[in-house]
Structures are given as C-alpha cells and as structure tokens.
Protein backbone atom coordinates (compact mmCIF):
# COMPACT_ATOMS: atom_id res chain seq x y z
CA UNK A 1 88.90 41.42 -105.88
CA UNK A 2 88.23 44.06 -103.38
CA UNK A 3 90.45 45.23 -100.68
CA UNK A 4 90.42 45.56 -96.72
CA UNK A 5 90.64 49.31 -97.03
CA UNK A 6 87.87 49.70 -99.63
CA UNK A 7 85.68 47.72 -98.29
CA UNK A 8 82.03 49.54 -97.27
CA UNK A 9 81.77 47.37 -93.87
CA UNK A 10 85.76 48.90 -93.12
CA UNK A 11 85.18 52.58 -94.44
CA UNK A 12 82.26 52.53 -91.15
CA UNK A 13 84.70 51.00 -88.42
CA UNK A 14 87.23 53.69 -87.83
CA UNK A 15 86.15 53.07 -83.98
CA UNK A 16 87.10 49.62 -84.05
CA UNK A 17 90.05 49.93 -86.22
CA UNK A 18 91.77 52.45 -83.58
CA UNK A 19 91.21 49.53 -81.25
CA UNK A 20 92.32 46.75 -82.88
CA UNK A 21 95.44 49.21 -84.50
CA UNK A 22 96.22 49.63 -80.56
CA UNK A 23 95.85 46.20 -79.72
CA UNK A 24 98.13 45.04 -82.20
CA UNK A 25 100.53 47.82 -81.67
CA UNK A 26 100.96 46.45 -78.35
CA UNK A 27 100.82 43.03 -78.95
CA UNK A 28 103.88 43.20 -81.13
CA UNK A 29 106.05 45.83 -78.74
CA UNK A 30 105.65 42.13 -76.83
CA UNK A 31 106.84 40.08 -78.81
CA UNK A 32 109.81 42.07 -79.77
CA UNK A 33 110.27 42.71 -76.37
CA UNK A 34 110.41 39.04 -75.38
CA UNK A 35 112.81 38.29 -78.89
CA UNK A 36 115.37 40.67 -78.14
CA UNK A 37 115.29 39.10 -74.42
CA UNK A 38 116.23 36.03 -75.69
CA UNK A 39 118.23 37.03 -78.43
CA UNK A 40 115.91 36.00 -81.45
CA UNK A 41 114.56 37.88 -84.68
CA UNK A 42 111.23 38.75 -84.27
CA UNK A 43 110.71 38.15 -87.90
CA UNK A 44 110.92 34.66 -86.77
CA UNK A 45 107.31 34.40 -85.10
CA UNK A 46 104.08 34.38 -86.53
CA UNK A 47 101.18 36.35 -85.05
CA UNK A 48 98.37 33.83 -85.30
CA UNK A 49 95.14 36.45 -84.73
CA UNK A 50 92.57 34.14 -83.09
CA UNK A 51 89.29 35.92 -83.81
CA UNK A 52 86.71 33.61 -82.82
CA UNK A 53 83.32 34.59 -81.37
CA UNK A 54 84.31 38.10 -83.04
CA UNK A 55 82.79 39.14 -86.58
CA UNK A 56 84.42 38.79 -89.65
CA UNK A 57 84.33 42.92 -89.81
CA UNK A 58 87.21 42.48 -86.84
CA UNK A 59 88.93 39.76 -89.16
CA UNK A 60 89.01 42.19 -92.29
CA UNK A 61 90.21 45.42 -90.30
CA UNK A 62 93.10 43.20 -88.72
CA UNK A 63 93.99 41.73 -92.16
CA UNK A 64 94.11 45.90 -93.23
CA UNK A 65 96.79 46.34 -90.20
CA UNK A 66 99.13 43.32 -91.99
CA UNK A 67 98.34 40.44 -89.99
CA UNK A 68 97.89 37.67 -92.44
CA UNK A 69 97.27 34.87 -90.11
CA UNK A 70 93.86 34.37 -88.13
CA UNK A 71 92.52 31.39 -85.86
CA UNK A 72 89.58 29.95 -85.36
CA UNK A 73 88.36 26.92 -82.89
CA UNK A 74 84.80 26.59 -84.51
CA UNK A 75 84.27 25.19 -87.66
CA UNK A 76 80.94 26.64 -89.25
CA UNK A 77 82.59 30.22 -87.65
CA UNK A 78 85.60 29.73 -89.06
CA UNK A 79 84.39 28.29 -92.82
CA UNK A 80 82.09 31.44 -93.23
CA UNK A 81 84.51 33.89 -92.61
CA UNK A 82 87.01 32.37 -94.85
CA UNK A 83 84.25 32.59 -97.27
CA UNK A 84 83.55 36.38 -96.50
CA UNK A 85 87.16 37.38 -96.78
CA UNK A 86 87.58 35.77 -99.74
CA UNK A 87 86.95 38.45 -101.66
CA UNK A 88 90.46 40.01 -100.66
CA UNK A 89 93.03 40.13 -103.31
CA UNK A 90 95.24 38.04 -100.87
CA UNK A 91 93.48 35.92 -98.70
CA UNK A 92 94.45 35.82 -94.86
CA UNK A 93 96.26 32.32 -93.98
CA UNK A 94 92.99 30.00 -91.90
CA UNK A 95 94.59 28.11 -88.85
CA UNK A 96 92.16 25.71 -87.22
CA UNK A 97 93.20 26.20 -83.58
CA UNK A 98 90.86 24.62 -81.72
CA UNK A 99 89.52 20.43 -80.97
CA UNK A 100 88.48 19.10 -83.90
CA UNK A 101 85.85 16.55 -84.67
CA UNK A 102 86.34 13.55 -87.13
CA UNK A 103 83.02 14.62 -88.88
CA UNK A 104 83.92 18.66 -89.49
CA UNK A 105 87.46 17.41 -90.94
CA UNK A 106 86.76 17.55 -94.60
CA UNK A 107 84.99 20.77 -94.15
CA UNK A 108 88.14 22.07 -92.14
CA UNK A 109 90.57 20.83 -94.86
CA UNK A 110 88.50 22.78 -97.57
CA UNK A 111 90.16 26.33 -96.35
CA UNK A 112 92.58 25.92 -93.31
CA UNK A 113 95.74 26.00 -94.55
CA UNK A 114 97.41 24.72 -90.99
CA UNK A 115 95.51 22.48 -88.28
CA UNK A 116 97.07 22.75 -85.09
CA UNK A 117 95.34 20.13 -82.97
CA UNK A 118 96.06 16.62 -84.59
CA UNK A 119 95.99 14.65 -81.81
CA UNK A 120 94.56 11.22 -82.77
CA UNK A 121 94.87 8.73 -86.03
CA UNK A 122 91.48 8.89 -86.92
CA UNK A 123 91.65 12.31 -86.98
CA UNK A 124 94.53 12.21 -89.43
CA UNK A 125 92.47 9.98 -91.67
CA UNK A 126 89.08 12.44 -91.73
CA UNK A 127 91.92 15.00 -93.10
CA UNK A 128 93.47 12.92 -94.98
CA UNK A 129 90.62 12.25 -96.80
CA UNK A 130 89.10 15.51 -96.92
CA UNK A 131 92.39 17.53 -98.48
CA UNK A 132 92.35 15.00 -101.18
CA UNK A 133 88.70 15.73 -101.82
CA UNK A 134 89.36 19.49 -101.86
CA UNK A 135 92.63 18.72 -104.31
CA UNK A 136 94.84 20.66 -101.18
CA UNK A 137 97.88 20.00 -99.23
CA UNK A 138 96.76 20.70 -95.57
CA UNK A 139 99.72 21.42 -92.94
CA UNK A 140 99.24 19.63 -89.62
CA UNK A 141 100.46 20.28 -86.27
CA UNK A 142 100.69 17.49 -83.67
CA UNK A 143 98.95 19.02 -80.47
CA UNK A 144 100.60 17.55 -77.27
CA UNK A 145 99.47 17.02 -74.00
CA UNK A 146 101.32 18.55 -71.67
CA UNK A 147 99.42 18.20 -68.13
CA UNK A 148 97.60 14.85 -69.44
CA UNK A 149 94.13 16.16 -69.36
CA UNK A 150 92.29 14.65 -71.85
CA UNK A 151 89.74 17.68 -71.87
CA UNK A 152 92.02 19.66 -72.99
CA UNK A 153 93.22 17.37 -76.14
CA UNK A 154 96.65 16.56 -77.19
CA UNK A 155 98.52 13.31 -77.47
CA UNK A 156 101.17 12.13 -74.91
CA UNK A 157 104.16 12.41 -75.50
CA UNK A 158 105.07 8.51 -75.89
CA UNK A 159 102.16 8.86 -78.64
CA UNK A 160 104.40 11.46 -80.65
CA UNK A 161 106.23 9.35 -82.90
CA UNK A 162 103.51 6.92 -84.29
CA UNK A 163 101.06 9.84 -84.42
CA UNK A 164 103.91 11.47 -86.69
CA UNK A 165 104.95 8.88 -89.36
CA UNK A 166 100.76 8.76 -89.27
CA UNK A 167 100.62 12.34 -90.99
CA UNK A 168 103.68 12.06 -92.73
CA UNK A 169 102.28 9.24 -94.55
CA UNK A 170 98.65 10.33 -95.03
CA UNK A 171 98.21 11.55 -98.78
CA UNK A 172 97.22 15.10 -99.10
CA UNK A 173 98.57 16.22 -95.35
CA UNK A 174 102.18 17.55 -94.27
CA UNK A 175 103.63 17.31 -91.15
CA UNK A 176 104.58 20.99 -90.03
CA UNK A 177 105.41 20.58 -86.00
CA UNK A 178 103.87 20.74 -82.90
CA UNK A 179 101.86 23.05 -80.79
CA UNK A 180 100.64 22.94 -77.05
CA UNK A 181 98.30 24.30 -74.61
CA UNK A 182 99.91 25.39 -70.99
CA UNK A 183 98.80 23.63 -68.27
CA UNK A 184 96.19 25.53 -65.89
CA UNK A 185 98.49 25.22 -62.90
CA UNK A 186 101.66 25.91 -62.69
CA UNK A 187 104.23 28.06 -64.91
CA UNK A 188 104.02 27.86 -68.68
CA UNK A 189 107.93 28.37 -68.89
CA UNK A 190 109.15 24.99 -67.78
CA UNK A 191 106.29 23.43 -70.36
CA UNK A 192 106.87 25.14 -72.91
CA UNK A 193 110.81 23.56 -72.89
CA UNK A 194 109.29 20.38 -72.24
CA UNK A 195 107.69 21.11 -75.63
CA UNK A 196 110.78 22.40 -77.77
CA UNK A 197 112.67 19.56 -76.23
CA UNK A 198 109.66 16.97 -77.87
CA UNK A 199 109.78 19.62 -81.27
CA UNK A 200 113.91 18.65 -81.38
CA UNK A 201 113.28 15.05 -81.05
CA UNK A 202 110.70 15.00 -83.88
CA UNK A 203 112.72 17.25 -86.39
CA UNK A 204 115.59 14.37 -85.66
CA UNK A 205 113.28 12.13 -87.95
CA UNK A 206 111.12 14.89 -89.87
CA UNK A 207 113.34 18.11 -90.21
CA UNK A 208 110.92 19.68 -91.91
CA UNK A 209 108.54 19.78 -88.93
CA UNK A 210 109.82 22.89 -87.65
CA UNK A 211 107.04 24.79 -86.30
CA UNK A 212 106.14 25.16 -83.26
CA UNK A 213 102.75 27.17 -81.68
CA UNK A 214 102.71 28.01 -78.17
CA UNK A 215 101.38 31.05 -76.40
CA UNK A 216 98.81 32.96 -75.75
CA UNK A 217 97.64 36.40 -74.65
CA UNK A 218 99.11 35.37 -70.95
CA UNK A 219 101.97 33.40 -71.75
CA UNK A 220 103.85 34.34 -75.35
CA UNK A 221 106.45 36.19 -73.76
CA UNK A 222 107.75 32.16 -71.93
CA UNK A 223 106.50 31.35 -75.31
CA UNK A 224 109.08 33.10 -77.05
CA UNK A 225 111.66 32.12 -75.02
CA UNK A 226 111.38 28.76 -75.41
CA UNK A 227 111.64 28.88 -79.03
CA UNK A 228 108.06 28.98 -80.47
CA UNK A 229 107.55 29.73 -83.80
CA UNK A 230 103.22 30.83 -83.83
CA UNK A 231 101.66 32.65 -80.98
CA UNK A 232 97.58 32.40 -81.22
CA UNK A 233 96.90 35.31 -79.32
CA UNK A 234 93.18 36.30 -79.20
CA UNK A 235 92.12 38.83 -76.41
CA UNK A 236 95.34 40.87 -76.25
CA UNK A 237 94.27 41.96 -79.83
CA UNK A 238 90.55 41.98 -79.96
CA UNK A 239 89.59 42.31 -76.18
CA UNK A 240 88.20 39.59 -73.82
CA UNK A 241 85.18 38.17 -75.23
CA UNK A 242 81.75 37.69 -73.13
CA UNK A 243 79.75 34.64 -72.72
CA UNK A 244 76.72 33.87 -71.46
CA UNK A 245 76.44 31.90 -68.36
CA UNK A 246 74.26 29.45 -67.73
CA UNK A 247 71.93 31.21 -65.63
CA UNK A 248 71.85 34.06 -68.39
CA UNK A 249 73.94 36.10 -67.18
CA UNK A 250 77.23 36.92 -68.96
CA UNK A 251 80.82 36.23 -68.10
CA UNK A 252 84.27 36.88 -70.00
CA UNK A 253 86.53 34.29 -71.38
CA UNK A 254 88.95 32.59 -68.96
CA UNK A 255 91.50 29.90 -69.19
CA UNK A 256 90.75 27.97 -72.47
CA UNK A 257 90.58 24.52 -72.60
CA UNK A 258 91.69 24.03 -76.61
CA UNK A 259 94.47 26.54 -77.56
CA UNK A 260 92.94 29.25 -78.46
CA UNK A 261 93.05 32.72 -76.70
C-alpha cells in the first residue's frame, strides 16, 4: 500500500496541491463559519469533495489534505478512479452523486459506499441486486424533488414513504437519508427546510436514516443551517470546470442539473 504523499504523480504537483490546500482551507473557514451561525459542531458535516471531470491526481492530493470523502456523477469516471486510489492504505469513501442509470447500478454498487440519488424502485432493485453480487452493503440516499422537475431527478415528496420501506427492504442496501438539489429559481434556504422537515418525517419510521446532503459550492452555508449533514461541494475546492460547447468553443460549469457541484 502506497500513500498520497509518496506517491510519484503527488511528489510533481506541488502547484496544484497549493491550490487545492487553498481551496479547501477556504471551503472549511465556510462551513465553520455557517456552524457556529447556527449554533452546530462542525464536526457534524461531511465534506463530500465532488471531483468529477478532474483527474484522479486532484482526487489523491485532496485525499493527502484529509478529506476522505469524494463524489462523482459519472460512472466509468468514477469506477476508475476508485480503482487508481486504491492503492492507498485507506481508501477515500466513493459517493455516487449524480443520476443514475438502471444498467450502471451493479457497477456503481461494486465501490460506492453511499448513492445519493435513489429516486425510483427500479433503481433500488438494479442496486439491490448488484451489492449482493459484489457481497457489499451499499448506503442509499433518497434524492427528492424539490421544484418537480423531472430533469433534474428526485422523487416527490408523496413518493417518499413507499420509495423508503422499498430500500429498507431490498437485501444488500441501507437506507441512510435523503439528499436534494436546490431549485434553479428562487432561494435555497426555504428548500432546504422543506427538506429537513421531509428528513424528520422519515426518521419517525427509519431513525436510522439520519443523513442528510444538501449544498453546494453556492448554497452550503443555507445548507448548514437547515441541518444538513453532507455538502458535495465541487468548484469551491477544485475550481470551475470548462466544457466544450457545442459549437466548439468552451464554457464553464453552471447550475447543475443532478447534485453535483
């Protein structure tokens, strides 16, 4: 087993280290900023990095600064980093953050250890069956819609409770919470309670569902505040990542549409 420090590809990134060191560094004056404004422990909230369209390199150097949590929306991304990074002598924490397709489900269950977008039953049954393939206990997260756009995933909130006892009872998956995109329009603060209110309800019948991801690079600090448990922050840490456009051109990242930034 190697380590992050000792390994060749982070002895020639001292560049991109300083970055990410900074990034981070900010990042959690944030969220210890929004804590003490609301009177909670920051020991209480996971830093979910979300490192997708970035190289594993980024994923090893952040692992080197402590965070043991990354995110990925992608599955063939997110599987060959979690092969690459295997290698570490403790393994960073996978968290499939993004939509998720029935037919990439077993390969998701093989190394995430929490999905955060379980949205649908069929979905739960493509994990289901892929964590006991893999011999694993996958966590699941039931993503909800907040704004009712079905691009955007999530299930309604009159859904909750079947979709629930549906994980609870699928062999090889455990029912962890809920997470939730913000609406494009319109403050995230007021959803956000609209989602702890929906987390309460659920823990009244699973009380061990008591996590609950919300906020991003734009929003954790109404995140915080309304009790969330995992922030997937992405750009705030790494930068904003570039795209090309259709014409060929190249654009950054703007609003997400699956929970990921």
């Amino acid at each position: 087993m190697t380590t992050t420090a000792d390994h060749p590809t982070a002895l020639r990134a001292a560049p991109r280290r300083a970055e990410l060191e900074a990034g981070l560094r900010a990042v959690t004056a944030r969220i210890k900023a929004a804590a003490a404004a609301c009177a909670r422990d920051p020991r209480d909230i996971t830093l979910v990095a979300v490192t997708k369209t970035w190289p594993a390199s980024d994923a090893r150097l952040l692992h080197g600064l402590g965070v043991g949590h990354m995110g990925e929306n992608h599955d063939r991304e997110a599987a060959a980093k979690a092969a690459e990074l295997a290698d570490l002598a403790e393994p960073p924490q996978w968290h499939f953050v993004g939509s998720l397709q029935r037919n990439k489900a077993a390969s998701v269950a093989r190394y995430a250890g929490l999905v955060h977008s379980v949205d649908r039953p069929g979905l739960v049954t493509a994990l289901s069956r892929g964590a006991q393939k893999a011999g694993r206990t996958v966590s699941c997260l039931l993503q909800v819609s907040l704004d009712g756009d079905p691009r955007r995933g999530g299930v309604p909130a009159e859904g909750i409770e079947a979709l629930a006892e549906a994980v609870a009872d699928a062999p090889g998956l455990r029912l962890s919470g809920v997470m939730a995109v913000a609406p494009l329009t319109g403050p995230a603060g007021p959803a956000f309670a609209r989602l702890a209110s929906l987390a309460d309800r659920l823990r009244t019948d699973h009380p061990q569902a008591t996590t609950v991801s919300a906020g991003m690079s734009g929003d954790l600090e109404e995140a915080v505040a309304a009790g969330a448990t995992h922030l997937r922050v992405g750009s705030a840490l790494l930068g904003h990542r570039t795209y090309p456009a259709p014409t060929g051109a190249h654009r950054t990242h703007g609003a997400p549409l699956d929970g990921a930034a």
